[in-house]
C-alpha atoms as a PDB file:
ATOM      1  CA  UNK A   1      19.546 -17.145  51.450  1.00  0.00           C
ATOM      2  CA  UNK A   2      19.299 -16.262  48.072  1.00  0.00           C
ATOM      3  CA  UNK A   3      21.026 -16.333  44.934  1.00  0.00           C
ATOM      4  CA  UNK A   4      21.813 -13.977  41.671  1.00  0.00           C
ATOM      5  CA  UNK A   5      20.815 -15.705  38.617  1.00  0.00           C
ATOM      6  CA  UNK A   6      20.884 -14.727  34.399  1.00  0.00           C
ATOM      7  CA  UNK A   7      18.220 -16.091  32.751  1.00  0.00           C
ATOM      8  CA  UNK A   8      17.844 -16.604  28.846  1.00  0.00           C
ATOM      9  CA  UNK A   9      14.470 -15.843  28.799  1.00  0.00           C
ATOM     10  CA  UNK A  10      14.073 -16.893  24.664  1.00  0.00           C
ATOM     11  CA  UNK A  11      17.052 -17.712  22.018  1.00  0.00           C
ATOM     12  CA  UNK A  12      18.175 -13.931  19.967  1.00  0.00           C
ATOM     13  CA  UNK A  13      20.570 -11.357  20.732  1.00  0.00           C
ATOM     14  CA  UNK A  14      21.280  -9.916  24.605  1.00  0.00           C
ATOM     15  CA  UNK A  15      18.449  -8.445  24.840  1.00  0.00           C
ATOM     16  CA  UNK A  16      17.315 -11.759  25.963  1.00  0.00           C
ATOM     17  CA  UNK A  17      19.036 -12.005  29.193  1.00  0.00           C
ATOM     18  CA  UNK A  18      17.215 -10.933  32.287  1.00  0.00           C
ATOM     19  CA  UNK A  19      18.928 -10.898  35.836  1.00  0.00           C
ATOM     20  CA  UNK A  20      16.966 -12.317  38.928  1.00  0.00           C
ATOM     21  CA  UNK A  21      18.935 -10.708  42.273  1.00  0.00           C
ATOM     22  CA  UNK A  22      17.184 -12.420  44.425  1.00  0.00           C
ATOM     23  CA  UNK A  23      16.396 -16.051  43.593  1.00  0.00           C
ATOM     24  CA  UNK A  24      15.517 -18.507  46.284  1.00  0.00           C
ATOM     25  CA  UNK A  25      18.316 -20.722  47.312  1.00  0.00           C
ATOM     26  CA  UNK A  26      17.949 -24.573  47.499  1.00  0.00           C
ATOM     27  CA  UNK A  27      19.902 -27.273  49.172  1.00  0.00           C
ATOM     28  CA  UNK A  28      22.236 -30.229  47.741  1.00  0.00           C
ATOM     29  CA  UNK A  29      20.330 -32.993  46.979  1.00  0.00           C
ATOM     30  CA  UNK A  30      21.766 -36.437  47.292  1.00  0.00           C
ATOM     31  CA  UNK A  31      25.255 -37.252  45.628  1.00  0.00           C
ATOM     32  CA  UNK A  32      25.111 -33.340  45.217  1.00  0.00           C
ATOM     33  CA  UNK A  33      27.711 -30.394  45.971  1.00  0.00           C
ATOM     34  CA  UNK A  34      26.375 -26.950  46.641  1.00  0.00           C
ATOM     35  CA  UNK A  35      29.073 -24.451  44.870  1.00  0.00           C
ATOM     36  CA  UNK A  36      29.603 -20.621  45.798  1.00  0.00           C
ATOM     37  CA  UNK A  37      31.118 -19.401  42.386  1.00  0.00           C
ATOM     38  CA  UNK A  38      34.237 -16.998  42.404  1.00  0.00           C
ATOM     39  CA  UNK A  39      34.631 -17.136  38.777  1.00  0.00           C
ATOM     40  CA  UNK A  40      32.647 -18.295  35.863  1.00  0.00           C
ATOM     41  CA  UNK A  41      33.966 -19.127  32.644  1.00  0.00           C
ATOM     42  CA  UNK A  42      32.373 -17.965  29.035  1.00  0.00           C
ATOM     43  CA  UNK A  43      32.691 -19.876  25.878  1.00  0.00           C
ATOM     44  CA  UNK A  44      31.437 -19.074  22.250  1.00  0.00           C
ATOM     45  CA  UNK A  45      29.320 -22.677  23.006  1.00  0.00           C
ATOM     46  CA  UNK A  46      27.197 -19.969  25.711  1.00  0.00           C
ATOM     47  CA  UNK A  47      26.603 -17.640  22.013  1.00  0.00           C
ATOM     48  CA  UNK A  48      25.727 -20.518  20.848  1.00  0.00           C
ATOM     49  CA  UNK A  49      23.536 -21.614  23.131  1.00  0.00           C
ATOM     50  CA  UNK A  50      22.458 -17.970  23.597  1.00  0.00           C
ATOM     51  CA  UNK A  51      21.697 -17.377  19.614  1.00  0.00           C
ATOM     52  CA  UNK A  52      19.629 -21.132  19.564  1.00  0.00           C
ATOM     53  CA  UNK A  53      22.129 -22.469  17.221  1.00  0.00           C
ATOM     54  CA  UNK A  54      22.203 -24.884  19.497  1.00  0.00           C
ATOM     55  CA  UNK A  55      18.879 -25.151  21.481  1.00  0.00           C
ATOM     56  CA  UNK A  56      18.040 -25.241  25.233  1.00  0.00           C
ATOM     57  CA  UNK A  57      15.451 -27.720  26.471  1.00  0.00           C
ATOM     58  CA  UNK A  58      13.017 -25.274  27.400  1.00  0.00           C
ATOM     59  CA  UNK A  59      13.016 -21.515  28.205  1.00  0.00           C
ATOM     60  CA  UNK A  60      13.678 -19.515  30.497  1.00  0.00           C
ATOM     61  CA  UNK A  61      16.827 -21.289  30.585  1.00  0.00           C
ATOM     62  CA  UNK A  62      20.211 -20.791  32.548  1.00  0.00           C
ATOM     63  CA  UNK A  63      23.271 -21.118  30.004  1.00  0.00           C
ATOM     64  CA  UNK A  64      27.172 -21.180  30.833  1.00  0.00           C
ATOM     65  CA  UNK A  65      29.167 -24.514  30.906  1.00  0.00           C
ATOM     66  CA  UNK A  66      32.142 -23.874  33.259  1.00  0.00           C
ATOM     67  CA  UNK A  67      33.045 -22.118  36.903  1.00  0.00           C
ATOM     68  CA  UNK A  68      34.967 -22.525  39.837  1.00  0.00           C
ATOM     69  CA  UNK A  69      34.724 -21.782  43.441  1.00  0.00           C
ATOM     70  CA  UNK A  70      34.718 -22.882  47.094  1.00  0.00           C
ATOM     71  CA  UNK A  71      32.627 -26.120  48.341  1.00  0.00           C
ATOM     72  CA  UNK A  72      29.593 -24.397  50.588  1.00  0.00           C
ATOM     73  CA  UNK A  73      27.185 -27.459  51.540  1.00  0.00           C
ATOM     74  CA  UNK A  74      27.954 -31.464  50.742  1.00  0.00           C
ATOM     75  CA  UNK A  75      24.702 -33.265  50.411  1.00  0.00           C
ATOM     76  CA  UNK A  76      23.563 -36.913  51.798  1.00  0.00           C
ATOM     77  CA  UNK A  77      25.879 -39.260  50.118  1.00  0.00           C
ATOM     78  CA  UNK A  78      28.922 -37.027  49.312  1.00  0.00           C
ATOM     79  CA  UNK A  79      31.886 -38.383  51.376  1.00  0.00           C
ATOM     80  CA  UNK A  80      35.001 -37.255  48.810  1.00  0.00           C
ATOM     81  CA  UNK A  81      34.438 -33.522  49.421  1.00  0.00           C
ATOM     82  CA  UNK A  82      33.858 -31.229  52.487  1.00  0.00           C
ATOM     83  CA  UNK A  83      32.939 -27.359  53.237  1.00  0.00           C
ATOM     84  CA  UNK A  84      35.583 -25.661  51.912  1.00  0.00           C
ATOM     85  CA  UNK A  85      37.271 -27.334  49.439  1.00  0.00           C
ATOM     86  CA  UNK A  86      38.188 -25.412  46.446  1.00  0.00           C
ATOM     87  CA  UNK A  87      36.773 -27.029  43.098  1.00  0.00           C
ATOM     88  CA  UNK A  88      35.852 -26.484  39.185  1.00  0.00           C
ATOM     89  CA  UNK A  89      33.752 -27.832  36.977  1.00  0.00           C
ATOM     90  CA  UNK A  90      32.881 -27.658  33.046  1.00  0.00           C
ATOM     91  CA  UNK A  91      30.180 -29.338  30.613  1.00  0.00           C
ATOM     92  CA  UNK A  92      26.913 -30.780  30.832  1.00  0.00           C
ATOM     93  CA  UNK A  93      24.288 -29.444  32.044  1.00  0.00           C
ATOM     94  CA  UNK A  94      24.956 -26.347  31.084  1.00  0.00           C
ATOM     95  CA  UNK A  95      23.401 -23.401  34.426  1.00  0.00           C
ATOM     96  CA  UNK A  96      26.778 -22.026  35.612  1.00  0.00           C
ATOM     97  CA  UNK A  97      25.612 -17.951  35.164  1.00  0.00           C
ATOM     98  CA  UNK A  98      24.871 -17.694  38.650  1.00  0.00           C
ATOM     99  CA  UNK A  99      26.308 -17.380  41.981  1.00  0.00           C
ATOM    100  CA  UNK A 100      25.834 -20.581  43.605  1.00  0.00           C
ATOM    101  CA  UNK A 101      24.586 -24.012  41.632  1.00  0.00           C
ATOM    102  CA  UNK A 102      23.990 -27.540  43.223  1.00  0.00           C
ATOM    103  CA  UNK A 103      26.514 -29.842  40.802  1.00  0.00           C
ATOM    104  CA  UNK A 104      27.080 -33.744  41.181  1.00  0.00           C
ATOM    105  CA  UNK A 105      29.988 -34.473  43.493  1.00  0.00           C
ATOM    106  CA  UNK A 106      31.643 -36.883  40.593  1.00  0.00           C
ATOM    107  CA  UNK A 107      31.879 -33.603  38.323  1.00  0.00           C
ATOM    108  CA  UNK A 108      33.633 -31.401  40.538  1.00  0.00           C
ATOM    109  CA  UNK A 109      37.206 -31.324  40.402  1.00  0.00           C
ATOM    110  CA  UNK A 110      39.363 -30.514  43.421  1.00  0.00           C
ATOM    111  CA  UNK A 111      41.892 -27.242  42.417  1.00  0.00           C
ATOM    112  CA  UNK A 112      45.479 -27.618  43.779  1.00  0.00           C
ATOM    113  CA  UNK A 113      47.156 -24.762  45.076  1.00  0.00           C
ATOM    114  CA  UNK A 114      48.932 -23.442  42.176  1.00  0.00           C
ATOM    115  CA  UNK A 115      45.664 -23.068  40.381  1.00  0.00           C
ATOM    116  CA  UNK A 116      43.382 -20.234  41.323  1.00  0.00           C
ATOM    117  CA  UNK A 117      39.345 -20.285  40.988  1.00  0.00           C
ATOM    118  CA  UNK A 118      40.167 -17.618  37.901  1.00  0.00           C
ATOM    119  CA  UNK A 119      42.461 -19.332  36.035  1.00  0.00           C
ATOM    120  CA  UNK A 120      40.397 -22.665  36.727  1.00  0.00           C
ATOM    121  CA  UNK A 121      36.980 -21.202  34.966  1.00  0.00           C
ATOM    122  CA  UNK A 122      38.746 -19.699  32.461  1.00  0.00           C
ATOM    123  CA  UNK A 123      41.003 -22.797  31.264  1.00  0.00           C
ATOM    124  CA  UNK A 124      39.253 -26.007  32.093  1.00  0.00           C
ATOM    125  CA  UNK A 125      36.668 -26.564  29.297  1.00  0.00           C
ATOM    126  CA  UNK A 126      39.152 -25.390  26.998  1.00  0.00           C
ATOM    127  CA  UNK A 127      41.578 -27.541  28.313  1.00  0.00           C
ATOM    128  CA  UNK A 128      39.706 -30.429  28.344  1.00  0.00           C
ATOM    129  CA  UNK A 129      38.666 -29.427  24.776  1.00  0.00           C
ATOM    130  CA  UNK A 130      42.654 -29.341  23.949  1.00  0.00           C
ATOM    131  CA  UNK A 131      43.039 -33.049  25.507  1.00  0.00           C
ATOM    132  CA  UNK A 132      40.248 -34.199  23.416  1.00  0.00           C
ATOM    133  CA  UNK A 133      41.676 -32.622  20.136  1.00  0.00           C
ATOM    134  CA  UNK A 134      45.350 -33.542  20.596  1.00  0.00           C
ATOM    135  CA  UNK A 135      45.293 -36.463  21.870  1.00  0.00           C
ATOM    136  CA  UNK A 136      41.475 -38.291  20.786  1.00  0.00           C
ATOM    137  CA  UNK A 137      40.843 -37.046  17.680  1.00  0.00           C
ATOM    138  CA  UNK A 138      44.045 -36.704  16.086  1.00  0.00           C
ATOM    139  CA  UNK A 139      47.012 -37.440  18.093  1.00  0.00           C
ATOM    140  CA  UNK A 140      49.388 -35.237  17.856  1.00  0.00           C
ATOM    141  CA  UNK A 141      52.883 -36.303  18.902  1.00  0.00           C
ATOM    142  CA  UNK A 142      56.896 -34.905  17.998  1.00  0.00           C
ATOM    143  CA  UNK A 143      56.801 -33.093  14.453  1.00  0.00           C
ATOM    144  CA  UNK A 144      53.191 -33.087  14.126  1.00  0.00           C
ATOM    145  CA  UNK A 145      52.279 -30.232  11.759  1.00  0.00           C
ATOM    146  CA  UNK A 146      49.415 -28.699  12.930  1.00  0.00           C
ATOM    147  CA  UNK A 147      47.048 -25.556  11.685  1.00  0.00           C
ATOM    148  CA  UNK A 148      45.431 -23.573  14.935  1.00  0.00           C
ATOM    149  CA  UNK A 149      43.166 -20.497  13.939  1.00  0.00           C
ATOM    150  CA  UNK A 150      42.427 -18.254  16.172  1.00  0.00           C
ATOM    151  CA  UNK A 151      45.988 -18.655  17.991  1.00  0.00           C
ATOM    152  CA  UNK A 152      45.652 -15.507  20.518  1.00  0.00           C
ATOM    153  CA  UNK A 153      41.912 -16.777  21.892  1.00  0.00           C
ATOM    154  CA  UNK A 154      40.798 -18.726  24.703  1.00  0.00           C
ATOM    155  CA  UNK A 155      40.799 -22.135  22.792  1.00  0.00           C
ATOM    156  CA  UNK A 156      43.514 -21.173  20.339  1.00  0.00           C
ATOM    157  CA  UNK A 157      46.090 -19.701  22.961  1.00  0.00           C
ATOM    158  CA  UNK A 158      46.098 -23.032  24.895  1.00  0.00           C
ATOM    159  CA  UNK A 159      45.914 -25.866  22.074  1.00  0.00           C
ATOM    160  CA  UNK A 160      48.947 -23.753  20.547  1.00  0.00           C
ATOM    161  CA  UNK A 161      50.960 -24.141  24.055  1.00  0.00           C
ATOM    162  CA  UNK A 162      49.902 -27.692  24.523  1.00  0.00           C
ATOM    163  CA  UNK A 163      50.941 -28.939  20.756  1.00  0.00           C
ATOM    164  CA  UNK A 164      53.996 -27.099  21.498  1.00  0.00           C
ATOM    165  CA  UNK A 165      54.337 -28.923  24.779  1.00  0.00           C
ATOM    166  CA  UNK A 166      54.141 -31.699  22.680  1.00  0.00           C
ATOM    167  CA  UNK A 167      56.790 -31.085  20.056  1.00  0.00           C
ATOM    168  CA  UNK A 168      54.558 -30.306  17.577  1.00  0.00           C
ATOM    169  CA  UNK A 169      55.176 -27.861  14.812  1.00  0.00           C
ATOM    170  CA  UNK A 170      52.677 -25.619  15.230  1.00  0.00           C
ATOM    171  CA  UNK A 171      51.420 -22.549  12.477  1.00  0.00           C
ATOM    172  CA  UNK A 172      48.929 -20.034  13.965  1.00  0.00           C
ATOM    173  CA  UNK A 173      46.961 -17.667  12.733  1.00  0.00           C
ATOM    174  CA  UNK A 174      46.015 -14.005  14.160  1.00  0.00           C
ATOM    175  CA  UNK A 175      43.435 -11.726  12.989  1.00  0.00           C
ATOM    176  CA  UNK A 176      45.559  -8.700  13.342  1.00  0.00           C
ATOM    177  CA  UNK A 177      49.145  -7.764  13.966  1.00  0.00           C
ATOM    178  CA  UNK A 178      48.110  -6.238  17.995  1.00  0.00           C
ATOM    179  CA  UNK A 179      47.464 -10.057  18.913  1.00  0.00           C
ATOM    180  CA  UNK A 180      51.013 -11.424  17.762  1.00  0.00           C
ATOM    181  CA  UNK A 181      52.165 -10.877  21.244  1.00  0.00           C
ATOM    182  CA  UNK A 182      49.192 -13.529  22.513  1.00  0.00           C
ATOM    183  CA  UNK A 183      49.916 -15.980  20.114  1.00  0.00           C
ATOM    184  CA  UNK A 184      51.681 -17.816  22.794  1.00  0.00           C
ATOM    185  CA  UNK A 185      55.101 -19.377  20.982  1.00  0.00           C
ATOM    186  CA  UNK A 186      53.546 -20.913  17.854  1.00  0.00           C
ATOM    187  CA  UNK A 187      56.424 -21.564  15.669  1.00  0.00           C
ATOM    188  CA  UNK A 188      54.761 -19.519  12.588  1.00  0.00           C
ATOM    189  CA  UNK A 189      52.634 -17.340  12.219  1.00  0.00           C
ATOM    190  CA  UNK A 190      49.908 -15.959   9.188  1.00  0.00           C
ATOM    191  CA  UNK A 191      48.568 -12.524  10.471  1.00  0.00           C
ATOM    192  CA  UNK A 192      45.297 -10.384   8.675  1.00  0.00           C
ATOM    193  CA  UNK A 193      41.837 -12.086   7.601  1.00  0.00           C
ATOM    194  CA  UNK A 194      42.603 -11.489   4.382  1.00  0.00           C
ATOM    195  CA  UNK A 195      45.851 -13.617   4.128  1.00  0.00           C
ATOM    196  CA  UNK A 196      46.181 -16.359   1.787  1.00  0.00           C
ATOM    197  CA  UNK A 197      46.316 -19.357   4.084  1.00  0.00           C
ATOM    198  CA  UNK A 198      46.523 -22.183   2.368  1.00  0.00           C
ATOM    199  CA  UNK A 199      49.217 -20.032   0.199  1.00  0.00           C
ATOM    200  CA  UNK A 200      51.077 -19.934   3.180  1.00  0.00           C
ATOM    201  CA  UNK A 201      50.206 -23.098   4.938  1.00  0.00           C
ATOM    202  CA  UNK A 202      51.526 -24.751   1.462  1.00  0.00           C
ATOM    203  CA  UNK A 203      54.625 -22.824   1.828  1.00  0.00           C
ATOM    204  CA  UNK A 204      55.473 -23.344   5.237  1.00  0.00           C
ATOM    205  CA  UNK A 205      55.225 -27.033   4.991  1.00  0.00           C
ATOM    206  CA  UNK A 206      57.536 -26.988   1.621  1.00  0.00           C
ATOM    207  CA  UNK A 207      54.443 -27.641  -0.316  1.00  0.00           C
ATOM    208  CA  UNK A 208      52.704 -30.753   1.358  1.00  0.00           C
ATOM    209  CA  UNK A 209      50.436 -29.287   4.303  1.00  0.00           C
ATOM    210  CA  UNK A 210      49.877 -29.854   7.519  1.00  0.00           C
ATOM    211  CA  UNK A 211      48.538 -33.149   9.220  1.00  0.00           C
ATOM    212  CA  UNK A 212      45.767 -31.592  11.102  1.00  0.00           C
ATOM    213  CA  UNK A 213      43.833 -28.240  10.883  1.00  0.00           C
ATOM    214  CA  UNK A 214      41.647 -26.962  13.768  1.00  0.00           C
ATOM    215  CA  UNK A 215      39.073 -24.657  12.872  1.00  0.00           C
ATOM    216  CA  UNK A 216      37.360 -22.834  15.268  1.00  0.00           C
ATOM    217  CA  UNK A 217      35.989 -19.680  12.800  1.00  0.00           C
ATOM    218  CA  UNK A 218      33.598 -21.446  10.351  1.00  0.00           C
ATOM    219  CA  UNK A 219      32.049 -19.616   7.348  1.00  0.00           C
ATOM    220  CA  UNK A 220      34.298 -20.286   4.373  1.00  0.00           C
ATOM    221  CA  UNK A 221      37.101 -20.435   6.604  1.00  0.00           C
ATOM    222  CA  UNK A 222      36.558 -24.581   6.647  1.00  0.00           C
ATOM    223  CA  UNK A 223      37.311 -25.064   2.920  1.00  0.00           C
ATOM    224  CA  UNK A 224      40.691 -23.297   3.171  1.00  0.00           C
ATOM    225  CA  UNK A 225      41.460 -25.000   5.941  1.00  0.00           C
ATOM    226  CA  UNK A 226      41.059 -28.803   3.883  1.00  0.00           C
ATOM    227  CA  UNK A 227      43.270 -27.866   1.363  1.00  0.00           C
ATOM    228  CA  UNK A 228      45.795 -26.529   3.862  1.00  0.00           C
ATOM    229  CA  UNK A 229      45.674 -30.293   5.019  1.00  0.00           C
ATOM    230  CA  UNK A 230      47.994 -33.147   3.460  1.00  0.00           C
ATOM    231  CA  UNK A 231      46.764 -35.844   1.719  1.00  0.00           C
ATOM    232  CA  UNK A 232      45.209 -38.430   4.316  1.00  0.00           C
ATOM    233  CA  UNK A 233      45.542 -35.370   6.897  1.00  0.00           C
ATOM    234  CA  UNK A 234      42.702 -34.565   9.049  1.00  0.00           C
ATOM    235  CA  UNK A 235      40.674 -31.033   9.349  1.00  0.00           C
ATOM    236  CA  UNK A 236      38.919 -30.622  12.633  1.00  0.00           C
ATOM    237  CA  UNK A 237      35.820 -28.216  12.412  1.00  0.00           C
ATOM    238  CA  UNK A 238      35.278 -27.423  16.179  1.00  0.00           C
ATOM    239  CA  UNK A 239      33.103 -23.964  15.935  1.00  0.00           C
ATOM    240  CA  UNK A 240      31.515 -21.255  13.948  1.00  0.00           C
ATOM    241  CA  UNK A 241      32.876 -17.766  15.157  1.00  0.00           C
ATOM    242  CA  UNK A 242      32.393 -16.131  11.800  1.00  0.00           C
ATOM    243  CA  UNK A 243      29.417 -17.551  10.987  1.00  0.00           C
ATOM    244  CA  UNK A 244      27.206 -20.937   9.679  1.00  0.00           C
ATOM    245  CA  UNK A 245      29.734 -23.478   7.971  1.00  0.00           C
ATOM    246  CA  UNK A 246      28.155 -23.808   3.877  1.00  0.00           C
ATOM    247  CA  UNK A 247      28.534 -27.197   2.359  1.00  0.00           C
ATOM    248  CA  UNK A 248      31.779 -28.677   1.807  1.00  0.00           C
ATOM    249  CA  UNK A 249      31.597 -30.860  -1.816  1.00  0.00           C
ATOM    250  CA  UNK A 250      33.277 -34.389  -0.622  1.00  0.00           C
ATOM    251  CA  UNK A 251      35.329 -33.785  -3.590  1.00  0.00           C
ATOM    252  CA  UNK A 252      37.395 -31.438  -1.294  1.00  0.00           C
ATOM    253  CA  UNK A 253      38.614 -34.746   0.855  1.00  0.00           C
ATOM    254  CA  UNK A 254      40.872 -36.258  -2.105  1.00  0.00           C
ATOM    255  CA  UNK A 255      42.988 -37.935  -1.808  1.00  0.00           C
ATOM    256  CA  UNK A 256      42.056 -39.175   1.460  1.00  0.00           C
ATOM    257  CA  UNK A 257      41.541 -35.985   3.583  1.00  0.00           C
ATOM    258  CA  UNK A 258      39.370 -36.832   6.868  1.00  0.00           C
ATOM    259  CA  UNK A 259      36.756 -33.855   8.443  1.00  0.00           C
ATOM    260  CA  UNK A 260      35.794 -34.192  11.877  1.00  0.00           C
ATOM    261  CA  UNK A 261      33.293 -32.384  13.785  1.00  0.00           C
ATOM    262  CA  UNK A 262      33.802 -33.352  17.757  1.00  0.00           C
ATOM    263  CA  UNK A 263      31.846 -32.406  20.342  1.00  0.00           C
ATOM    264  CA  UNK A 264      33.388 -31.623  23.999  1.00  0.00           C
ATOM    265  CA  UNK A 265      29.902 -31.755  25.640  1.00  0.00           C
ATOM    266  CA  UNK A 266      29.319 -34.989  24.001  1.00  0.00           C
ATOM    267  CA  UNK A 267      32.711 -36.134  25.436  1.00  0.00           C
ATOM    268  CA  UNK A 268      32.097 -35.040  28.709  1.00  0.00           C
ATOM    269  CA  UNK A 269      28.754 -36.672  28.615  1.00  0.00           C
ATOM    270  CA  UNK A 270      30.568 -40.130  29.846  1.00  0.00           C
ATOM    271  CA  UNK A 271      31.725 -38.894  33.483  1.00  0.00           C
ATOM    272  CA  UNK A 272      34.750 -41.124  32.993  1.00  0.00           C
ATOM    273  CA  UNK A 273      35.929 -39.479  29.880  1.00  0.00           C
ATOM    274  CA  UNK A 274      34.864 -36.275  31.320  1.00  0.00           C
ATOM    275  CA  UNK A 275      37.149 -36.980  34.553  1.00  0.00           C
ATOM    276  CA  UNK A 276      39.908 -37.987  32.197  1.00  0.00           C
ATOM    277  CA  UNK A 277      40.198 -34.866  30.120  1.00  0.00           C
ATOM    278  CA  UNK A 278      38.985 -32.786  33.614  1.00  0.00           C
ATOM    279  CA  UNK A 279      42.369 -33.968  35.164  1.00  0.00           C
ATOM    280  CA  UNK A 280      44.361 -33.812  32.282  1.00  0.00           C
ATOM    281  CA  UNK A 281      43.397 -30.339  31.599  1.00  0.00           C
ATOM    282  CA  UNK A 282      44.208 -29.161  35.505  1.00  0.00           C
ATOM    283  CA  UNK A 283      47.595 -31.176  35.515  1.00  0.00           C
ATOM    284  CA  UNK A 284      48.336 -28.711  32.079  1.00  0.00           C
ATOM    285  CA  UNK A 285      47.193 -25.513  34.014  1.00  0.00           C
ATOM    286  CA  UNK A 286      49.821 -26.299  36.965  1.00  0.00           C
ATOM    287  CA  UNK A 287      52.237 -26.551  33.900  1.00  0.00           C
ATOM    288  CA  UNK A 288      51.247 -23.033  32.879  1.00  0.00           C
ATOM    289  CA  UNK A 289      49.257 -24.287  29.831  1.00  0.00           C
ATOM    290  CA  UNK A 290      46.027 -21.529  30.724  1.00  0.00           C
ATOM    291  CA  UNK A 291      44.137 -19.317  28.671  1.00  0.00           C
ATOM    292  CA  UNK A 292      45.056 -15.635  29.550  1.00  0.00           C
ATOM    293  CA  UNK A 293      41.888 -13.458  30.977  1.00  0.00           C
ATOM    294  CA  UNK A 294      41.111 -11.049  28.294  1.00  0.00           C
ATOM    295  CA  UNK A 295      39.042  -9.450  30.211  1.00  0.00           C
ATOM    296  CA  UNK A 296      36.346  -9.583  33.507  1.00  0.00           C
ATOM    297  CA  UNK A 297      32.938  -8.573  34.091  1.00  0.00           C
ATOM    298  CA  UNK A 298      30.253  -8.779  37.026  1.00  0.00           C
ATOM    299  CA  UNK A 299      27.491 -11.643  36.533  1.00  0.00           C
ATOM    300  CA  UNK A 300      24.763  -9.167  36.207  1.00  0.00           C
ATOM    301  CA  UNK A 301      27.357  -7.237  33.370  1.00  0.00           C
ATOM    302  CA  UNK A 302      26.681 -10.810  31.077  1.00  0.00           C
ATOM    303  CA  UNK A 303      25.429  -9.029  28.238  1.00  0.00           C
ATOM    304  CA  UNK A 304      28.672  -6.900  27.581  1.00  0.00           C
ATOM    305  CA  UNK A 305      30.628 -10.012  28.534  1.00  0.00           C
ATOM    306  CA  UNK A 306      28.692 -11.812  25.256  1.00  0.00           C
ATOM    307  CA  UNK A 307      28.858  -8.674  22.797  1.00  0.00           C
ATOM    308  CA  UNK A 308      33.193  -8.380  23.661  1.00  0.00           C
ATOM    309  CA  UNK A 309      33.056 -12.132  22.982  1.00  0.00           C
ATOM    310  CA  UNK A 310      31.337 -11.774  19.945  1.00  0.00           C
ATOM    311  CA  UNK A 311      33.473  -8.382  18.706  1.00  0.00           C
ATOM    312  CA  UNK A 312      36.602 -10.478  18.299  1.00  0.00           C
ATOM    313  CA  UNK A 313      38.565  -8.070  20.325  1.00  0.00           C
ATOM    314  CA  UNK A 314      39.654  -9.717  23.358  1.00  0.00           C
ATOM    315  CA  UNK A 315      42.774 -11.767  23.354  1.00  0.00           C
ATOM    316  CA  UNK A 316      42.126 -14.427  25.712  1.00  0.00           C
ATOM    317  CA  UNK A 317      39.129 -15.556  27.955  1.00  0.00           C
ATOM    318  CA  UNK A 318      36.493 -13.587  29.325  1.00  0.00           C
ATOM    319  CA  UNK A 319      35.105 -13.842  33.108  1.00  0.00           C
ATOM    320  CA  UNK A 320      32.101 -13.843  34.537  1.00  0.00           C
ATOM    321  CA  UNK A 321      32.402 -12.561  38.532  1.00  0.00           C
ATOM    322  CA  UNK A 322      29.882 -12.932  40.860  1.00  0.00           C
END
């Protein structure tokens, strides 16, 4: 048998992708689970990976950091998991662009019924990024006030319903007015690019701010979001969609402000934390709290998949199907 696999063949634009129809297929090893993907998941961490920003090991490389699908081979020393079962996975190694990948057993996660295979590689790493933000790096609890760009996206849609879940007090913000209807029941909302956040953020909040800011967009986007923070609040930098994050003068944390910079991959790099926010993040999809599927492509379609990603205009997640 054989398998269809996208390969990176150097870090740039997606030109660089090249897709191999017909690569040999190889066997679980030991501990290991051979997966036949239905869906793969794409996250702006696969631009990322994709641009260099953050580097591969060596090239050519296989990127993408989450899919889901049905068990087809269990290798010597697998006893938790048989042919058949349905399972996801998310994090490192990164190698999910392709149609079937050999995985350790202790990463998969088994899917219960009310989850499908879609809604699985389109939710989990951003759920388990959600867990990870809520509840580890600030924890957000009953009249929280919390700042979520990007509110319609993949990341944005679900940390909005979770904090909600939570009975937080949540302001969003939208890049247009044709993605209010995504923005998925944040309590207020501050629509355009070119609105005044922290103007509104300040207003909002009756002048104080709110405890914790999570920015996903970068570029100058990072400073506004600090001073939309109270004093001895907490801004959360956790991406760079618009671009490289300039230098933020310390001066900008008085009185007390915090910045943090997390890393899911460097979460999930401790398989019990990564099982901890893995099960958390499927016991939220049963509760609805998913990422809507902006839109889906075919594996070997990977380079329009990364240019929509990168256009801003989905609302929502984008699949990969093999």
């Amino acid at each position: 048998m054989t398998d269809q696999i996208i390969w990176l063949n150097a870090p740039g634009d997606v030109t660089q992708f090249h897709v191999e129809e017909h690569h040999p297929s190889e066997p679980p090893g030991n501990g290991e689970l051979k997966i036949r993907h239905q869906a793969i998941g794409t996250n702006f961490l696969d631009v990322y990976h994709r641009k260099g920003i953050y580097p591969m090991p060596s090239y050519p490389a296989v990127i993408g950091a989450e899919a889901a699908g049905i068990v087809e081979d269990v290798g010597p020393g697998v006893s938790l998991f048989q042919k058949g079962d349905r399972v996801a996975y998310a994090g490192p190694p990164v190698g999910a662009y392709r149609s079937t990948r050999n995985i350790a057993a202790e990463r998969a996660i088994k899917l219960p019924d009310a989850v499908s295979a879609k809604t699985a590689a389109s939710s989990l790493l951003k759920g388990m990024t959600a867990y990870m933000l809520l509840k580890k790096t600030y924890n957000v609890r009953a009249g929280t006030q919390v700042l979520i760009h990007a509110a319609a996206g993949g990341l944005g849609s679900i940390l909005v319903r979770w904090a909600r879940s939570l009975d937080a007090t949540v302001i969003g913000t939208v890049g247009s007015a044709e993605k209010l209807a995504a923005s998925y029941g944040a309590d207020h909302l501050i629509v355009g690019r070119g609105a005044d956040i922290v103007a509104d953020v300040k207003r909002l909040t009756n002048g104080l701010g709110v405890d914790v800011a999570y920015d996903g967009i970068g570029g100058d986007t990072l400073l506004k979001s600090i001073r939309s923070v109270r004093p001895f609040g907490m801004a959360v930098t956790i991406g760079q969609a618009a671009g490289a994050i300039p230098p933020v003068p310390v001066e900008e944390l008085r009185p007390g402000k915090a910045l943090c910079h997390p890393s899911i991959m460097a979460w999930c790099a401790d398989i019990g934390q990564y099982r901890e926010a893995a099960l958390a993040a499927v016991g939220a999809m049963e509760t609805g709290i998913v990422s809507q599927i902006g839109a889906e492509y075919r594996l070997a379609d990977v380079a329009k998949a990364h240019e929509e990603m990168e256009s801003g205009r989905s609302a929502g997640s984008i699949l990969l199907i093999p």
